[in-house]
C-alpha atoms as a PDB file:
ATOM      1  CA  UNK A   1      25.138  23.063  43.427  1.00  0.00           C
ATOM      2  CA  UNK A   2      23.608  26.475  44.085  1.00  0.00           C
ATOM      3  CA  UNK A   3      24.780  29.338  41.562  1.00  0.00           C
ATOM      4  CA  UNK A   4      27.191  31.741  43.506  1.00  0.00           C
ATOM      5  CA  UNK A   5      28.404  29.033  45.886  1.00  0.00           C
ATOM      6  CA  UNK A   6      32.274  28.825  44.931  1.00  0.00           C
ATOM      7  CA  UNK A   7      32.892  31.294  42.576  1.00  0.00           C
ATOM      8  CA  UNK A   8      35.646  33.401  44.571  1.00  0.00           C
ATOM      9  CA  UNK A   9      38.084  30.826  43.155  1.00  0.00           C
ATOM     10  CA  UNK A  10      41.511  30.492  45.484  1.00  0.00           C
ATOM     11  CA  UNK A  11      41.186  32.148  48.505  1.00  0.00           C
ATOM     12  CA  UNK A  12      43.272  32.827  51.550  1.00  0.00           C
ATOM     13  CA  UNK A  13      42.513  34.542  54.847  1.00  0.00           C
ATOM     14  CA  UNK A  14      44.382  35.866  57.514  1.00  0.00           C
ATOM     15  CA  UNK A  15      42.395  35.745  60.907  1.00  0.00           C
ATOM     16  CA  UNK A  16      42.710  36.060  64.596  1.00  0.00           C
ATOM     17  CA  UNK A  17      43.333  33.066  66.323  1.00  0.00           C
ATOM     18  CA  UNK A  18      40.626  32.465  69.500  1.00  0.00           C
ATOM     19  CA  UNK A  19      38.276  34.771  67.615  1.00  0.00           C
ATOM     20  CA  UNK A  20      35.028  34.484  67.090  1.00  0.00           C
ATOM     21  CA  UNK A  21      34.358  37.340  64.821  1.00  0.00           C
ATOM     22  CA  UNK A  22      37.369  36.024  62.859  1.00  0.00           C
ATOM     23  CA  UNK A  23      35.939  32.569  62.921  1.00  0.00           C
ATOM     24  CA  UNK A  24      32.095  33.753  61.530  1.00  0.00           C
ATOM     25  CA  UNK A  25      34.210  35.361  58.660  1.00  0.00           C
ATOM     26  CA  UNK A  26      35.919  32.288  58.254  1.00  0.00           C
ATOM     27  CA  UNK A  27      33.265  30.335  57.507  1.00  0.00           C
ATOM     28  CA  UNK A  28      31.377  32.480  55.034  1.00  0.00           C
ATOM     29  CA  UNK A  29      34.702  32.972  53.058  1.00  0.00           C
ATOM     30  CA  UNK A  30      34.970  29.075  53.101  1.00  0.00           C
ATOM     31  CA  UNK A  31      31.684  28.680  51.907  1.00  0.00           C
ATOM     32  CA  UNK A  32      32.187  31.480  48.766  1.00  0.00           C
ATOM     33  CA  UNK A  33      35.916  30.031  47.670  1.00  0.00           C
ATOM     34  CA  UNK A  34      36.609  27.249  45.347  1.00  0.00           C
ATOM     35  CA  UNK A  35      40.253  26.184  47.703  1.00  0.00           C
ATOM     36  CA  UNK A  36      40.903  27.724  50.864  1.00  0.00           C
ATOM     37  CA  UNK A  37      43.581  29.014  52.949  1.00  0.00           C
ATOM     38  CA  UNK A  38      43.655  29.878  56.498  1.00  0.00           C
ATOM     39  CA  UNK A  39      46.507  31.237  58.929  1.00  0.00           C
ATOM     40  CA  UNK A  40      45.719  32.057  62.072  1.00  0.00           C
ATOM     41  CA  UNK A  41      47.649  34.997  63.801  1.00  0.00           C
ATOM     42  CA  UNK A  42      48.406  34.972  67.022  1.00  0.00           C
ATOM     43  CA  UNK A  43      50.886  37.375  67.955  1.00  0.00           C
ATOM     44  CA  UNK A  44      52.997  40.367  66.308  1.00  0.00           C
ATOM     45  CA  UNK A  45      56.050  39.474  64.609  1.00  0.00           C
ATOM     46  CA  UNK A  46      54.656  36.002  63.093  1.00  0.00           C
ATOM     47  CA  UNK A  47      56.229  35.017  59.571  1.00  0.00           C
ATOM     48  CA  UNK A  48      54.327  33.722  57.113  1.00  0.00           C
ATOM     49  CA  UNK A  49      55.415  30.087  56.038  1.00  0.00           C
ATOM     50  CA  UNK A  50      57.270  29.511  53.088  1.00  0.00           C
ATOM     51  CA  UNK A  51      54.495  27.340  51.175  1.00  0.00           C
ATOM     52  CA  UNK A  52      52.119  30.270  51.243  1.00  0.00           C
ATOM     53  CA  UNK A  53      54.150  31.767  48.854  1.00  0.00           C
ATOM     54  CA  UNK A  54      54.321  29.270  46.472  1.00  0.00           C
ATOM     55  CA  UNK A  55      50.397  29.689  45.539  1.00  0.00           C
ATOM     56  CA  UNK A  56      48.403  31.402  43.422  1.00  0.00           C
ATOM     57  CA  UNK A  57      45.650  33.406  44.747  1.00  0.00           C
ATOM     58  CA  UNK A  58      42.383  35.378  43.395  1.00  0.00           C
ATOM     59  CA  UNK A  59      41.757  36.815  46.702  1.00  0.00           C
ATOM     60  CA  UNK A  60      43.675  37.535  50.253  1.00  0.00           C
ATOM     61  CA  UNK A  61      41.529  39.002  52.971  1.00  0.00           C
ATOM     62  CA  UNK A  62      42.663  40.053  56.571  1.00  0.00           C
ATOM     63  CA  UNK A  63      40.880  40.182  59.739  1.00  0.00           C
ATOM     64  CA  UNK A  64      42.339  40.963  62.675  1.00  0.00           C
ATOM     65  CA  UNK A  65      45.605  39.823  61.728  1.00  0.00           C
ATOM     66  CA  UNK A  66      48.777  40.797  62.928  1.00  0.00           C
ATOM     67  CA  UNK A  67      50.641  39.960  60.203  1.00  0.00           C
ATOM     68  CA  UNK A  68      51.538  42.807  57.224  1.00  0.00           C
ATOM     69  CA  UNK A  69      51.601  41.368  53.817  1.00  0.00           C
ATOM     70  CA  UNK A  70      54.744  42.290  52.014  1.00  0.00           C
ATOM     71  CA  UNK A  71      54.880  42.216  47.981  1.00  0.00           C
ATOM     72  CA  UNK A  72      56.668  39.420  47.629  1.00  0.00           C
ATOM     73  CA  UNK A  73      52.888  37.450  48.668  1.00  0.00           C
ATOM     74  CA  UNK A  74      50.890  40.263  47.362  1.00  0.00           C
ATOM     75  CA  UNK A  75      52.284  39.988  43.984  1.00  0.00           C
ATOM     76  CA  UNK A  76      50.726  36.294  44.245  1.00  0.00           C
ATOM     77  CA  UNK A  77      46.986  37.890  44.105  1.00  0.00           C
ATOM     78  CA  UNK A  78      45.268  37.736  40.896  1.00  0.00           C
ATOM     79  CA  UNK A  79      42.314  40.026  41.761  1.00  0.00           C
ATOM     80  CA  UNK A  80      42.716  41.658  44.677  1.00  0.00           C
ATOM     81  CA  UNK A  81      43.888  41.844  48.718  1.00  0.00           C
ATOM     82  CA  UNK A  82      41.668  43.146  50.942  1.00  0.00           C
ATOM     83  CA  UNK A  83      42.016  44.344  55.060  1.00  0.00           C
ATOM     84  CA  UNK A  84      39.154  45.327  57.460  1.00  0.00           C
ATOM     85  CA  UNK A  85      41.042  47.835  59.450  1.00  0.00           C
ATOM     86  CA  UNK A  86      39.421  47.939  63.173  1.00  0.00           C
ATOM     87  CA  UNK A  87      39.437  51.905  62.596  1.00  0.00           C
ATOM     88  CA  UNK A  88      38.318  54.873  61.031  1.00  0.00           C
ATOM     89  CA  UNK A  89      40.780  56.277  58.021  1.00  0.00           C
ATOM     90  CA  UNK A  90      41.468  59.276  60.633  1.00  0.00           C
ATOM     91  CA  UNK A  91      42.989  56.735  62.915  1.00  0.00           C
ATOM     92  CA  UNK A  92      46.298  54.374  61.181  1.00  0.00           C
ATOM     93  CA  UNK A  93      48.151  51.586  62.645  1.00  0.00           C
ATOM     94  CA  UNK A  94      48.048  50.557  66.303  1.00  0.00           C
ATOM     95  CA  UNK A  95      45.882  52.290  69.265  1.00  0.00           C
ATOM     96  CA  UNK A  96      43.689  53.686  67.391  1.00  0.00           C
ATOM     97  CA  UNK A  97      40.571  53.031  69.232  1.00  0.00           C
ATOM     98  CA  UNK A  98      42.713  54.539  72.576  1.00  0.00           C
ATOM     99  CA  UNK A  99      43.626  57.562  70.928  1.00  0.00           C
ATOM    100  CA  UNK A 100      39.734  58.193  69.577  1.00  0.00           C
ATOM    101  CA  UNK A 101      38.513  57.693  73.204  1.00  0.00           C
ATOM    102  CA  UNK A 102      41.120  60.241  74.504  1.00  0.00           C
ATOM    103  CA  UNK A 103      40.755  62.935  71.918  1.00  0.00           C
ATOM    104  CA  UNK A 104      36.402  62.508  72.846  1.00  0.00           C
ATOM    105  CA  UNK A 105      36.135  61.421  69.856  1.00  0.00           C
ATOM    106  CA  UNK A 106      32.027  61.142  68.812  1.00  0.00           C
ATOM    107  CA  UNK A 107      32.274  58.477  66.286  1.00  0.00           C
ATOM    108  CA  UNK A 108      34.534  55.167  65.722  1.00  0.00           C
ATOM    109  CA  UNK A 109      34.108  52.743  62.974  1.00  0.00           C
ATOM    110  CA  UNK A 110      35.711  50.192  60.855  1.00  0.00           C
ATOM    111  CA  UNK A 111      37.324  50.518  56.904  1.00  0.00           C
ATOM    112  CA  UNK A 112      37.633  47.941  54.596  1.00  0.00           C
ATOM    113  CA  UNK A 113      40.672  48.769  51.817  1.00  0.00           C
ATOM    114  CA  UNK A 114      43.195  47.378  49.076  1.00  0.00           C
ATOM    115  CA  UNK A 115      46.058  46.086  50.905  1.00  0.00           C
ATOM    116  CA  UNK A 116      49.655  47.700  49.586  1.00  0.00           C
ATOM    117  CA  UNK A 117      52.954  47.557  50.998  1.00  0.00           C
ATOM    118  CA  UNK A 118      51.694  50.702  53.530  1.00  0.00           C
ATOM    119  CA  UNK A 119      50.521  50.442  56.938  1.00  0.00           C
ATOM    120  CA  UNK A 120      46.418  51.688  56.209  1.00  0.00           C
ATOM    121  CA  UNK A 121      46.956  53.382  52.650  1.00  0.00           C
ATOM    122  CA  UNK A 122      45.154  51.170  50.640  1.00  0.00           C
ATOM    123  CA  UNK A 123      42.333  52.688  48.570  1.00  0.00           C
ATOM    124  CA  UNK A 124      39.191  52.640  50.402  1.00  0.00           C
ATOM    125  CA  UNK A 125      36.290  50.143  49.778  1.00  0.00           C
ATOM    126  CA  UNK A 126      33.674  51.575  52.269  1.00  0.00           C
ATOM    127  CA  UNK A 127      33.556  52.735  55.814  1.00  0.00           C
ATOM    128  CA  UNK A 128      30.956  51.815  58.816  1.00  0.00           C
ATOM    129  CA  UNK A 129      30.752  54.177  61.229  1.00  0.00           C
ATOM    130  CA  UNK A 130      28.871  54.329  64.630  1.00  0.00           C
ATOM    131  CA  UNK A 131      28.660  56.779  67.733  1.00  0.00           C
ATOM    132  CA  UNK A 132      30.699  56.383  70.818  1.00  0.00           C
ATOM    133  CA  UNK A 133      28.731  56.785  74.159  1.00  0.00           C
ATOM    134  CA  UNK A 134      30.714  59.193  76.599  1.00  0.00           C
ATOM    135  CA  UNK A 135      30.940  56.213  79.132  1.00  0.00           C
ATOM    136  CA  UNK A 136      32.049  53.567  76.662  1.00  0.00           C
ATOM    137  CA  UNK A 137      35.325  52.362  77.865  1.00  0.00           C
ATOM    138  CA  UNK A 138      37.969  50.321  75.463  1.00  0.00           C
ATOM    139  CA  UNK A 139      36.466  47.457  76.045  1.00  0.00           C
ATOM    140  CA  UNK A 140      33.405  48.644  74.729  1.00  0.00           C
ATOM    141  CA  UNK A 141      33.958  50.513  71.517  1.00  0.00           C
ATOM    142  CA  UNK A 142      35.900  46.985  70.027  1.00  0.00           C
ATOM    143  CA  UNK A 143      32.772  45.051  70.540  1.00  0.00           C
ATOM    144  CA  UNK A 144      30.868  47.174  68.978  1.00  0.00           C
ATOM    145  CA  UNK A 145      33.738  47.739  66.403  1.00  0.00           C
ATOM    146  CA  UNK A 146      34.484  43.937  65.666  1.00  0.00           C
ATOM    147  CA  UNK A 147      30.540  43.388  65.817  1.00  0.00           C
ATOM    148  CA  UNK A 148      29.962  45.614  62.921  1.00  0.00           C
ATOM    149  CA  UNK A 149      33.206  44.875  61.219  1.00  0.00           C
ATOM    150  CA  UNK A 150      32.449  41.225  60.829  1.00  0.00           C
ATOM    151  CA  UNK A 151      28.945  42.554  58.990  1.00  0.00           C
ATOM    152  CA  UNK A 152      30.817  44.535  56.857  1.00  0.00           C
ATOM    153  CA  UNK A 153      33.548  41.609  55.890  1.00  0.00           C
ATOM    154  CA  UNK A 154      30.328  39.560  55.494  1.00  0.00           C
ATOM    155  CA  UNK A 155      28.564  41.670  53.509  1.00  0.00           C
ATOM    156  CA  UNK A 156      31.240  42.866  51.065  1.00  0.00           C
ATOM    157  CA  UNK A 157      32.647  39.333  50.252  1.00  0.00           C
ATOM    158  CA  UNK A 158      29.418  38.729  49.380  1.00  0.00           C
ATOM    159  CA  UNK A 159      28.822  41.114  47.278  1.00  0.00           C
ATOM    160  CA  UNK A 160      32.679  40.982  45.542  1.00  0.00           C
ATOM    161  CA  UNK A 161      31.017  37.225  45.553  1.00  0.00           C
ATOM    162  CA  UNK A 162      28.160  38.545  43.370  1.00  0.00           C
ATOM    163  CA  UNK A 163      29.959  40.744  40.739  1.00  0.00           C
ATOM    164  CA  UNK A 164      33.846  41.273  41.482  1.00  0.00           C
ATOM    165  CA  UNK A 165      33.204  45.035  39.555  1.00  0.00           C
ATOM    166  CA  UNK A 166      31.966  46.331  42.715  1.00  0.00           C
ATOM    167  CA  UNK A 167      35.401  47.002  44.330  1.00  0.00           C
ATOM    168  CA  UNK A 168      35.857  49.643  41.497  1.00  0.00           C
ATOM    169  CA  UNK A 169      32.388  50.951  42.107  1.00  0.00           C
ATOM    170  CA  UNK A 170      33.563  51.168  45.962  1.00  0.00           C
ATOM    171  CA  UNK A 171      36.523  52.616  45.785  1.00  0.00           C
ATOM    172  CA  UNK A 172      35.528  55.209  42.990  1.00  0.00           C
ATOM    173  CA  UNK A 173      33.027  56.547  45.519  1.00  0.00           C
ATOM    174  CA  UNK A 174      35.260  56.716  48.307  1.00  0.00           C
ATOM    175  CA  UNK A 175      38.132  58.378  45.891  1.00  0.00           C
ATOM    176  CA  UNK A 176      37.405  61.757  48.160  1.00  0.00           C
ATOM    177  CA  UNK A 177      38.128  59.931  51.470  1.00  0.00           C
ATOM    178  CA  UNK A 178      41.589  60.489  52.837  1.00  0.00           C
ATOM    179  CA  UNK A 179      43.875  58.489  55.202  1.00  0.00           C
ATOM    180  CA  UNK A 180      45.114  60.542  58.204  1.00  0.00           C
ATOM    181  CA  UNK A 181      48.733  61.574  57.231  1.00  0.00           C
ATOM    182  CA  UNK A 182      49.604  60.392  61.104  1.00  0.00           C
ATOM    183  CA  UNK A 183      50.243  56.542  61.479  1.00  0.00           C
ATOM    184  CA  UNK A 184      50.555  55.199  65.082  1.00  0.00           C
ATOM    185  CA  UNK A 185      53.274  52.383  66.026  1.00  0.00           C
ATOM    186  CA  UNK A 186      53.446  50.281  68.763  1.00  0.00           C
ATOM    187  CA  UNK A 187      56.328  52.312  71.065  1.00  0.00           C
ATOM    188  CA  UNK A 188      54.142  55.501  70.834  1.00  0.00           C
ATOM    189  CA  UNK A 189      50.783  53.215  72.102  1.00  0.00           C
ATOM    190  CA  UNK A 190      53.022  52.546  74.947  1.00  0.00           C
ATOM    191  CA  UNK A 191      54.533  55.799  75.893  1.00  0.00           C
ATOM    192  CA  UNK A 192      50.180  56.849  75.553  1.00  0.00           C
ATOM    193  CA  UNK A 193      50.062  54.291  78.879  1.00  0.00           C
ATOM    194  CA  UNK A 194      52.004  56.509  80.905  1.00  0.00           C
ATOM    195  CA  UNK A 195      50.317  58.779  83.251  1.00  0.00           C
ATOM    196  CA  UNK A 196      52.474  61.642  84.204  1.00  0.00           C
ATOM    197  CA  UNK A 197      52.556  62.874  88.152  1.00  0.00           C
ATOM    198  CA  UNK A 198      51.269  66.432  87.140  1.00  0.00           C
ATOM    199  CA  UNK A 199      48.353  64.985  85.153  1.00  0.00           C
ATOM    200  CA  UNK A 200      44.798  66.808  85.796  1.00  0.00           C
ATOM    201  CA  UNK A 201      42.043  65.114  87.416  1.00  0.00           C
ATOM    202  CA  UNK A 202      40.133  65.332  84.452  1.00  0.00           C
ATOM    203  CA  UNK A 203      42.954  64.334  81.910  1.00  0.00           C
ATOM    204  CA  UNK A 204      43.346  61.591  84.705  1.00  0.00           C
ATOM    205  CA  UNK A 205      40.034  60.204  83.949  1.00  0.00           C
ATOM    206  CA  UNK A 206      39.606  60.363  80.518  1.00  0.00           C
ATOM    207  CA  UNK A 207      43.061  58.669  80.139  1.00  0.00           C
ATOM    208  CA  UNK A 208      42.264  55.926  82.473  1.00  0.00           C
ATOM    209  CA  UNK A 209      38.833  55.425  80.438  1.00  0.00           C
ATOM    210  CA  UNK A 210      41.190  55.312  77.095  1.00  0.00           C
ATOM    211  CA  UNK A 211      43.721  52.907  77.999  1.00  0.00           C
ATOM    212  CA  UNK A 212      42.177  50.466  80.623  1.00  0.00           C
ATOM    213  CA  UNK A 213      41.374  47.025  79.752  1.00  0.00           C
ATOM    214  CA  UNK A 214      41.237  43.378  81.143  1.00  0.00           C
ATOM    215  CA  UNK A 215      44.728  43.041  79.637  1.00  0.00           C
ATOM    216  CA  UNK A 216      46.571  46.251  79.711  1.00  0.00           C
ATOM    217  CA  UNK A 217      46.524  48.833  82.300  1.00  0.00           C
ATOM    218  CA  UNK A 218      47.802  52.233  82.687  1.00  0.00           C
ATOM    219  CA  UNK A 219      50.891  52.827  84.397  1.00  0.00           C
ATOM    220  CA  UNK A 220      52.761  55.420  86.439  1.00  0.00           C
ATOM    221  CA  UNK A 221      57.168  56.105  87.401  1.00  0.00           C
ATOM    222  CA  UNK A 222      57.228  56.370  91.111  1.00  0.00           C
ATOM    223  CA  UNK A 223      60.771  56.815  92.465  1.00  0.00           C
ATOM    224  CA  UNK A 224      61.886  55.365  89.143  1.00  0.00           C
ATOM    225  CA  UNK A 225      59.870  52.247  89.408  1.00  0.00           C
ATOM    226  CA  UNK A 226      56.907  51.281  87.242  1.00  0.00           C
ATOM    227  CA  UNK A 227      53.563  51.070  88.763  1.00  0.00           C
ATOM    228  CA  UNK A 228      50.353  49.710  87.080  1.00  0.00           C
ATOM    229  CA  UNK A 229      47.434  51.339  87.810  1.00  0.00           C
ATOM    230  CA  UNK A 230      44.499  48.791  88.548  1.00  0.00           C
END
């Protein structure tokens, strides 16, 4: 057997179900682990089964998952518990590439982090940053985001794979890099949706290009009833 095959030890990963970037991560984290654990996520709210918490574990990553760890599993982790957030540290918790879109934001990008009992708060591993092209859409910006996110899962597994000190290394040159103080939730991404009647023509625009998507669309009150934009 090759030397720095299976030397993760006990491993388990939280992905997105019907993903394929969660799926490529998958099976380079199988590959590096000794015993392997997968849940797939498919949809907020999920609980984690009770045998999950009956193991041991050297690492937990996250990708794409829905699910937030709580420290009753976390305290389960030997080494550490790691998320690739699908964001920048200026953007936190849900919407956040709708919000960098709408605020013209130039660049987007993807964190990796410790995983505590906080939404994005962990202490930063690296960030991979890229440039967002003023007619990128939604749609758009998370391929490119979940392109270069699965490189940077990839690449830092394998390198935790290599020599587990350089998470310290990491984080200890990201010490100066701040979360944004502002965390979005889930009823604030919706109220974004709205359009309001007196909107601008130009606010009108770069809203639509912010929030439209093959599965959610804008929306508007007309006479009290809801109305989604197409």
């Amino acid at each position: 057997m090759s030397k720095n095959i299976k030397n993760l030890g006990t491993v388990l990963f939280f992905g997105r179900k019907d993903c394929l970037y969660s799926k490529r991560v998958k099976n380079f984290l199988q590959k590096k682990s000794k015993k392997f654990y997968f849940i797939q996520s498919k949809k907020k709210g999920e609980k984690i089964r009770k045998k999950y918490f009956k193991l041991k574990y050297d690492y937990i990553f996250c990708f794409r998952s829905f699910y937030i760890l709580k420290k009753n599993l976390l305290k389960k982790v030997n080494k550490e518990a790691i998320n690739f957030h699908p964001g920048p540290p200026e953007y936190r918790g849900i919407g956040c590439v709708n919000y960098a879109i709408y605020e013209n934001s130039k660049f987007y990008g993807c964190t990796s982090h410790l995983i505590n009992e906080k939404i994005d708060s962990g202490k930063i591993i690296n960030i991979k940053r890229f440039r967002i092209n003023k007619k990128d859409g939604v749609h758009e910006v998370l391929l490119k985001t979940y392109k270069i996110m699965t490189k940077q899962a990839i690449s830092v597994i394998n390198q935790i794979n290599k020599n587990p000190k350089n998470i310290k290394k990491w984080i200890n040159n990201n010490k100066n890099t701040k979360w944004s103080k502002k965390i979005r939730k889930l009823k604030y991404l919706n109220r974004f949706y709205e359009i309001k009647k007196n909107i601008s023509e130009r606010d009108l625009i770069n809203k639509i290009r912010a929030t439209n998507t093959t599965k959610f669309k804008p929306y508007m009150y007309i006479h009290g009833k809801k109305v989604i934009l197409e």
